[in-house]
PDB file of N, CA and C in Angstrom:
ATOM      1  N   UNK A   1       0.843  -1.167   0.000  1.00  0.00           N
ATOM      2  CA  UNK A   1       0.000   0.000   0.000  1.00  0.00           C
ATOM      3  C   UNK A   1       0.901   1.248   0.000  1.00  0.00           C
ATOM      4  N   UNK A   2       0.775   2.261  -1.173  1.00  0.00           N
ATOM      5  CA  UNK A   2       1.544   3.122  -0.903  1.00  0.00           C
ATOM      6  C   UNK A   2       0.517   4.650  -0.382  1.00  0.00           C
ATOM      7  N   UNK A   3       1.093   5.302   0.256  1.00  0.00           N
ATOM      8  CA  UNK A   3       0.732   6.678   1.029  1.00  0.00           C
ATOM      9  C   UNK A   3       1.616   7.774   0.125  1.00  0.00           C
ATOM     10  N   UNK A   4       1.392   8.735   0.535  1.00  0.00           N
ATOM     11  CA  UNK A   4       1.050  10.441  -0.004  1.00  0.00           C
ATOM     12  C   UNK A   4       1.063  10.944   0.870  1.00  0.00           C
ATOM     13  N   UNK A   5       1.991  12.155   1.368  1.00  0.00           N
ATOM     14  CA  UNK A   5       1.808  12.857   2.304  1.00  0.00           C
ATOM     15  C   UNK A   5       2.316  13.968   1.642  1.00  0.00           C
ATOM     16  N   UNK A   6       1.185  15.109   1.986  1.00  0.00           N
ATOM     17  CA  UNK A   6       1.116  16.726   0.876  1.00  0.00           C
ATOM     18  C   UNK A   6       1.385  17.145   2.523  1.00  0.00           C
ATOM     19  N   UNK A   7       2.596  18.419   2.131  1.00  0.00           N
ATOM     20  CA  UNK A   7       2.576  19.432   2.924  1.00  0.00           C
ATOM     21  C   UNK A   7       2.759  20.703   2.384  1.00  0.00           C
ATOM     22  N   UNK A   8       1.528  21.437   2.507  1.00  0.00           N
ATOM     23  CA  UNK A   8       1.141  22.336   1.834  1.00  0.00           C
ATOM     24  C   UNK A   8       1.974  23.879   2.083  1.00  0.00           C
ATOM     25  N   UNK A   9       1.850  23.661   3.518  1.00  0.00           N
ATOM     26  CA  UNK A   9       2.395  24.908   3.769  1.00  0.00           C
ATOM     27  C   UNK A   9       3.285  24.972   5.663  1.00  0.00           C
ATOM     28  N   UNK A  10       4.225  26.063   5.548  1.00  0.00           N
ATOM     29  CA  UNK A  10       4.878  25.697   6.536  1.00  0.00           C
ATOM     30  C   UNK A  10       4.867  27.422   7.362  1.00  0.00           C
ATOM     31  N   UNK A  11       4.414  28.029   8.787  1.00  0.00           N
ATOM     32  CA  UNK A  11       4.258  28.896   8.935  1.00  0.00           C
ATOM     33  C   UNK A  11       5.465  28.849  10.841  1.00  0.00           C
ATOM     34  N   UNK A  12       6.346  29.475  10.687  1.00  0.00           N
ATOM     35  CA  UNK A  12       7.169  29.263  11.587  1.00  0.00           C
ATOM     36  C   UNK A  12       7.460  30.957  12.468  1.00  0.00           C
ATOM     37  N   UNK A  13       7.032  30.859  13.739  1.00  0.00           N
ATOM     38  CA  UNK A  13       6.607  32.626  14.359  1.00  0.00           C
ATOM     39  C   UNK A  13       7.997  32.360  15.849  1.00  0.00           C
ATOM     40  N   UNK A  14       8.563  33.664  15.624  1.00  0.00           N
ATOM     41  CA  UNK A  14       9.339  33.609  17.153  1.00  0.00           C
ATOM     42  C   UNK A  14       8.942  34.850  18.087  1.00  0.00           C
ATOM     43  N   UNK A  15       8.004  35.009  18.789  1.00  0.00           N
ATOM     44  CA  UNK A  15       7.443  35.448  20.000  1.00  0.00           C
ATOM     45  C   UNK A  15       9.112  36.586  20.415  1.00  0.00           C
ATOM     46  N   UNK A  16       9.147  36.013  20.906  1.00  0.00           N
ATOM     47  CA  UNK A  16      10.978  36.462  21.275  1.00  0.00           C
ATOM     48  C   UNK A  16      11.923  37.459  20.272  1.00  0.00           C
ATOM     49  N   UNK A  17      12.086  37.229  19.639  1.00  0.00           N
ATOM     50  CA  UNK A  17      12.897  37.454  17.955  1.00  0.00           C
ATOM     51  C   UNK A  17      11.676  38.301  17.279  1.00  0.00           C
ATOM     52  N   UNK A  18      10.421  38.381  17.405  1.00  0.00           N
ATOM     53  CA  UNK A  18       9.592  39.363  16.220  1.00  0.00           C
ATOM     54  C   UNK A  18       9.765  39.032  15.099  1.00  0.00           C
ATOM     55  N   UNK A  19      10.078  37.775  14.375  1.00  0.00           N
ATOM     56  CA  UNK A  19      10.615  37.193  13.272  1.00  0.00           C
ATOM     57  C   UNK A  19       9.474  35.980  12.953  1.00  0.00           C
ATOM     58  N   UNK A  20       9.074  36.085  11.768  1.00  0.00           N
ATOM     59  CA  UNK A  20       8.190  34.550  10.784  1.00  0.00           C
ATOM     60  C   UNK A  20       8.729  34.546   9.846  1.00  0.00           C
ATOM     61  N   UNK A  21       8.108  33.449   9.743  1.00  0.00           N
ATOM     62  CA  UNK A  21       8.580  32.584   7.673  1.00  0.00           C
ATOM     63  C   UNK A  21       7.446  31.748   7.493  1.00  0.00           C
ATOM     64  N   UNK A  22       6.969  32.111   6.351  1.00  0.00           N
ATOM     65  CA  UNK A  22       5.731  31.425   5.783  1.00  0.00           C
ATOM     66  C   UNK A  22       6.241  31.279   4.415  1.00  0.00           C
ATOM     67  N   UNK A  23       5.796  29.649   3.752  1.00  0.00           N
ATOM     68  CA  UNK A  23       5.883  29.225   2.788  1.00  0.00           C
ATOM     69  C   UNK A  23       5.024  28.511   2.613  1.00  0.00           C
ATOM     70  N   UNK A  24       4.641  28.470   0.955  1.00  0.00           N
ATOM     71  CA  UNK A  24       3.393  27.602   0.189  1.00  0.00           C
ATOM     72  C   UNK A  24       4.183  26.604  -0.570  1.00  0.00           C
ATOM     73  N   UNK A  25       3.804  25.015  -0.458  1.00  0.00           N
ATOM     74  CA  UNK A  25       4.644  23.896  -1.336  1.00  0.00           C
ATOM     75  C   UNK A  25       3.126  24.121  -2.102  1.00  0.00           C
ATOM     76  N   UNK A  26       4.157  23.693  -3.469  1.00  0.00           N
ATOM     77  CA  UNK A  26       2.968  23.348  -4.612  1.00  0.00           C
ATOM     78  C   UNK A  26       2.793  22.069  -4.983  1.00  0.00           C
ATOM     79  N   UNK A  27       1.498  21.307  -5.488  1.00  0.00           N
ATOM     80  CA  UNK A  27       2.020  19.882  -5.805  1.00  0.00           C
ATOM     81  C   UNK A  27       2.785  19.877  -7.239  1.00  0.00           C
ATOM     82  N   UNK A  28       3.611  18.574  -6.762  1.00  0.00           N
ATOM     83  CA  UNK A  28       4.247  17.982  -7.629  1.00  0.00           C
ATOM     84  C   UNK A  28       5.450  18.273  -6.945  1.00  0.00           C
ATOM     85  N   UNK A  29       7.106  18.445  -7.889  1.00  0.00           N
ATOM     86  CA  UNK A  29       8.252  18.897  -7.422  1.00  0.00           C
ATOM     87  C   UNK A  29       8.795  20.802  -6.862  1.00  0.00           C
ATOM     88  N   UNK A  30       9.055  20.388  -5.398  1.00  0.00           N
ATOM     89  CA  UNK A  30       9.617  22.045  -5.015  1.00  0.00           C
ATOM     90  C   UNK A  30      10.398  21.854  -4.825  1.00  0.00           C
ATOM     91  N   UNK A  31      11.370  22.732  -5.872  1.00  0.00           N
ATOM     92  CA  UNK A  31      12.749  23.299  -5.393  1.00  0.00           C
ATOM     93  C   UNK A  31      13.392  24.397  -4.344  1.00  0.00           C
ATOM     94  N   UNK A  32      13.801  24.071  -3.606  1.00  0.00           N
ATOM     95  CA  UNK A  32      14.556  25.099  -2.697  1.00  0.00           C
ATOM     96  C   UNK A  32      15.696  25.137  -2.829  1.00  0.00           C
ATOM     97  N   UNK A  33      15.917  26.557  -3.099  1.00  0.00           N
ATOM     98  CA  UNK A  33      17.257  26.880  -3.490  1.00  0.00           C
ATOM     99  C   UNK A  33      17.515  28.326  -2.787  1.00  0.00           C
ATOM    100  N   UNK A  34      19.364  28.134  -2.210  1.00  0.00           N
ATOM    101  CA  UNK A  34      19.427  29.502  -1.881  1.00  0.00           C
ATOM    102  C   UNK A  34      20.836  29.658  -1.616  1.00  0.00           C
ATOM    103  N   UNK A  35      21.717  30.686  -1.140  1.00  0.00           N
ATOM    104  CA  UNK A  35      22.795  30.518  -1.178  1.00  0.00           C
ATOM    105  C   UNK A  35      23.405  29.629   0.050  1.00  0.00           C
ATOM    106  N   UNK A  36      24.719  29.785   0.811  1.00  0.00           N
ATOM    107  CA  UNK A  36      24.978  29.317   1.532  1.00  0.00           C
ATOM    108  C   UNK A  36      24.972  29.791   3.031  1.00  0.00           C
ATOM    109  N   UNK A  37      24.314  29.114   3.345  1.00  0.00           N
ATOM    110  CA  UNK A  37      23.929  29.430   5.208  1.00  0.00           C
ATOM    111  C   UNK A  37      22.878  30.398   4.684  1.00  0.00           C
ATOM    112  N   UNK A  38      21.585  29.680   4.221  1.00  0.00           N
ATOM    113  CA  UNK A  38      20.218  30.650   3.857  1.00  0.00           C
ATOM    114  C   UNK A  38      19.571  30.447   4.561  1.00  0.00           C
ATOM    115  N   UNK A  39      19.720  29.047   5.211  1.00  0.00           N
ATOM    116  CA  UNK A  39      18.490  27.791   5.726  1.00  0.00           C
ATOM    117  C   UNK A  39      17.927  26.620   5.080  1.00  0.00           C
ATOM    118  N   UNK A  40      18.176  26.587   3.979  1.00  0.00           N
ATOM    119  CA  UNK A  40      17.811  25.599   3.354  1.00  0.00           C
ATOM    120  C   UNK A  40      18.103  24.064   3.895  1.00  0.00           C
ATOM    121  N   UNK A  41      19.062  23.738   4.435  1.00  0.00           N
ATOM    122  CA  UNK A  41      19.163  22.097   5.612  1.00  0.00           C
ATOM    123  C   UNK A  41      18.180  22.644   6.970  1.00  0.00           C
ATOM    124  N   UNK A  42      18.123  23.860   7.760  1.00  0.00           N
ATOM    125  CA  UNK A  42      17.527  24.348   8.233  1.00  0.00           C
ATOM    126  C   UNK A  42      15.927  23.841   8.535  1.00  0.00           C
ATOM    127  N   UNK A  43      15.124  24.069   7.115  1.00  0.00           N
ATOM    128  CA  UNK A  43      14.349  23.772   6.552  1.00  0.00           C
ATOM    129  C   UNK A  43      13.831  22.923   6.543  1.00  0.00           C
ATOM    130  N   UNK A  44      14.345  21.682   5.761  1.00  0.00           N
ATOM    131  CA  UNK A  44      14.364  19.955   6.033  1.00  0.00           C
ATOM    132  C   UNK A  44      14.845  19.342   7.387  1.00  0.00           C
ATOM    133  N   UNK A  45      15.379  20.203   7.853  1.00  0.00           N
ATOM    134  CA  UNK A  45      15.690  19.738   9.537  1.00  0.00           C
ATOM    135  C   UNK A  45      14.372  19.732   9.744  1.00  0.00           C
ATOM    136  N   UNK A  46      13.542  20.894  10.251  1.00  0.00           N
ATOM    137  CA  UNK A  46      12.429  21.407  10.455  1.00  0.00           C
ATOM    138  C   UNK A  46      11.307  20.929  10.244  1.00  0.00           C
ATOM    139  N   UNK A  47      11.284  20.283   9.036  1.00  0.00           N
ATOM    140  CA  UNK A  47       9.984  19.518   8.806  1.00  0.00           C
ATOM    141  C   UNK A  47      10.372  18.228   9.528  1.00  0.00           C
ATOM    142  N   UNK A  48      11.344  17.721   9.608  1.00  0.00           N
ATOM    143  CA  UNK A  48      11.666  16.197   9.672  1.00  0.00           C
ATOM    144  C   UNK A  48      11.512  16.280  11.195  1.00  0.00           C
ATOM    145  N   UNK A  49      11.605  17.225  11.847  1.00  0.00           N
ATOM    146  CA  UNK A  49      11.277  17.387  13.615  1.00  0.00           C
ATOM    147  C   UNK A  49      10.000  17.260  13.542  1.00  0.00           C
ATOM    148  N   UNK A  50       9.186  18.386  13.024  1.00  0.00           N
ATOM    149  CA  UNK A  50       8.014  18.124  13.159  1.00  0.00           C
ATOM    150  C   UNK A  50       6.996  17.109  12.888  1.00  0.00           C
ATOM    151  N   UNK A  51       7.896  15.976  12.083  1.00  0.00           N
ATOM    152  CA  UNK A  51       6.888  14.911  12.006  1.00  0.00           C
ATOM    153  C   UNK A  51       7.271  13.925  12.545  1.00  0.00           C
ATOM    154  N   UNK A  52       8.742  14.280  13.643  1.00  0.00           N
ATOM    155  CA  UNK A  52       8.856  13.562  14.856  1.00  0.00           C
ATOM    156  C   UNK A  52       9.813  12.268  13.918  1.00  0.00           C
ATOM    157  N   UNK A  53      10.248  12.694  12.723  1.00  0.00           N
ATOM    158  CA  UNK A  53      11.345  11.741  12.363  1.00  0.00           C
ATOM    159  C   UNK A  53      13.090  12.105  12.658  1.00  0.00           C
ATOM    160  N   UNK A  54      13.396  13.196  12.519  1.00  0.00           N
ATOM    161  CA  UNK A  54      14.980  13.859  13.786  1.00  0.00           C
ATOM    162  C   UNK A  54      14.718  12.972  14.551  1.00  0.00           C
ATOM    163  N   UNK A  55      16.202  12.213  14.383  1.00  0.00           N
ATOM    164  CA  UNK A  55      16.637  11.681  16.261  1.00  0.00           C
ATOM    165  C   UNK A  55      18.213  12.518  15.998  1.00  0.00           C
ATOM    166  N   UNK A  56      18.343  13.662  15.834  1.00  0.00           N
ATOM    167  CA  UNK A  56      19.865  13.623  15.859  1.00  0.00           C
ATOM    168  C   UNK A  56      19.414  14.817  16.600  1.00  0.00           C
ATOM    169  N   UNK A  57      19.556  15.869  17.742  1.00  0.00           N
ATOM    170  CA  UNK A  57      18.902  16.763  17.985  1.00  0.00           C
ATOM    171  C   UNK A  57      20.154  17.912  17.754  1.00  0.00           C
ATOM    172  N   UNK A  58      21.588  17.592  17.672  1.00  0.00           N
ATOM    173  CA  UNK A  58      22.490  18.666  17.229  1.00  0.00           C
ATOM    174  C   UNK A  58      22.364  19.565  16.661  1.00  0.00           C
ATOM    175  N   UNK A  59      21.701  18.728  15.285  1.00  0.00           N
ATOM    176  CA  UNK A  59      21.560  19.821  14.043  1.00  0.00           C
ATOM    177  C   UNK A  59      20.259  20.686  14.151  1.00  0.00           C
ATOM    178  N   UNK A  60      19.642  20.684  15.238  1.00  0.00           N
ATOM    179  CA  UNK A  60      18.620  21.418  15.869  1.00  0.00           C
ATOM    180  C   UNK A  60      18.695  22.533  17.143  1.00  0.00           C
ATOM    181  N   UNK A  61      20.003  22.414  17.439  1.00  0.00           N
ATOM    182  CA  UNK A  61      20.420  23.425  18.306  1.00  0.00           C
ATOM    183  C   UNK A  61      19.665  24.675  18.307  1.00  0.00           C
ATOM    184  N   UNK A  62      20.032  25.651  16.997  1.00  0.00           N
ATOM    185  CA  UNK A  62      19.115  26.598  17.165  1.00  0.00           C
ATOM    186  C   UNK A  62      17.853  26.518  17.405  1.00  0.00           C
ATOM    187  N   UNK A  63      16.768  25.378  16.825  1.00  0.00           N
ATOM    188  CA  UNK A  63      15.732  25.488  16.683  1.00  0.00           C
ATOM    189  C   UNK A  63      15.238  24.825  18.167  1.00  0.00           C
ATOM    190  N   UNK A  64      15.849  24.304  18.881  1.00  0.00           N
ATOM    191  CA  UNK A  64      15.604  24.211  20.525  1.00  0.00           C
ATOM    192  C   UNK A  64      15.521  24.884  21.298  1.00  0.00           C
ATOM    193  N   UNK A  65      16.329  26.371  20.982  1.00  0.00           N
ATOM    194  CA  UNK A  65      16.226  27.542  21.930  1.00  0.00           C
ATOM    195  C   UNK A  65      16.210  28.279  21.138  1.00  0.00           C
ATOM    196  N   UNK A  66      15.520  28.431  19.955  1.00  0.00           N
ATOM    197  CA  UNK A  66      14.811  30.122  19.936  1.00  0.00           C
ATOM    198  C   UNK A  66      12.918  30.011  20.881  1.00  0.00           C
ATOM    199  N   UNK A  67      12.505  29.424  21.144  1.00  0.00           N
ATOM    200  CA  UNK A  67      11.298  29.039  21.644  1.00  0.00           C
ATOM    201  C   UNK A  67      10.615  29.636  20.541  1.00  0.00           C
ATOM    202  N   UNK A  68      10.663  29.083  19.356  1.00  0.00           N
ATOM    203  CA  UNK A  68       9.394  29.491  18.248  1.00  0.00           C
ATOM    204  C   UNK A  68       7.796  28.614  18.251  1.00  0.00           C
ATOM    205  N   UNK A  69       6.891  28.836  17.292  1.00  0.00           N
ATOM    206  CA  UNK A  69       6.064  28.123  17.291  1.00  0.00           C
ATOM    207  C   UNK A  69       6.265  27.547  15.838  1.00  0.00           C
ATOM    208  N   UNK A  70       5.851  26.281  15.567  1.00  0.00           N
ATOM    209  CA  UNK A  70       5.417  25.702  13.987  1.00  0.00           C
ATOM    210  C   UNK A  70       4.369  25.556  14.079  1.00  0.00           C
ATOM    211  N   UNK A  71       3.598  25.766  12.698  1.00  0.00           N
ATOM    212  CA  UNK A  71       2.290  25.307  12.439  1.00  0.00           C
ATOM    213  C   UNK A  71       2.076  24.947  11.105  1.00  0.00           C
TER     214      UNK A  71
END
């Protein structure tokens, strides 16, 4: 049985910092592209926490103590 999992959109707020990032995925293929140290591993860190697949929590340092919200 194969599954599909759409993630449409990613809305990330820091209370603390006065700082968001909101992005829309489109279906089919999204490219992210940006220079170096943009966020882009950042990013895929980020989702991969939030669906509770990260077990490495290093590469999450920042995102452990800025106390942001995801949604």
């Amino acid at each position: 049985m194969s599954k599909i999992l759409k993630f449409n959109r990613l809305f990330i707020f820091s209370e603390k910092q006065q700082k968001c990032f909101y992005c829309e995925f489109k279906d089919g293929i999204n490219i992210i592209h940006g220079a170096n140290t943009s966020g882009k591993s950042t990013l895929i860190q980020t989702l991969l926490y939030m669906f509770g697949i990260n077990d490495v929590k290093r590469y999450l340092d920042s995102i452990y103590t800025s106390d942001f919200i995801l949604r």
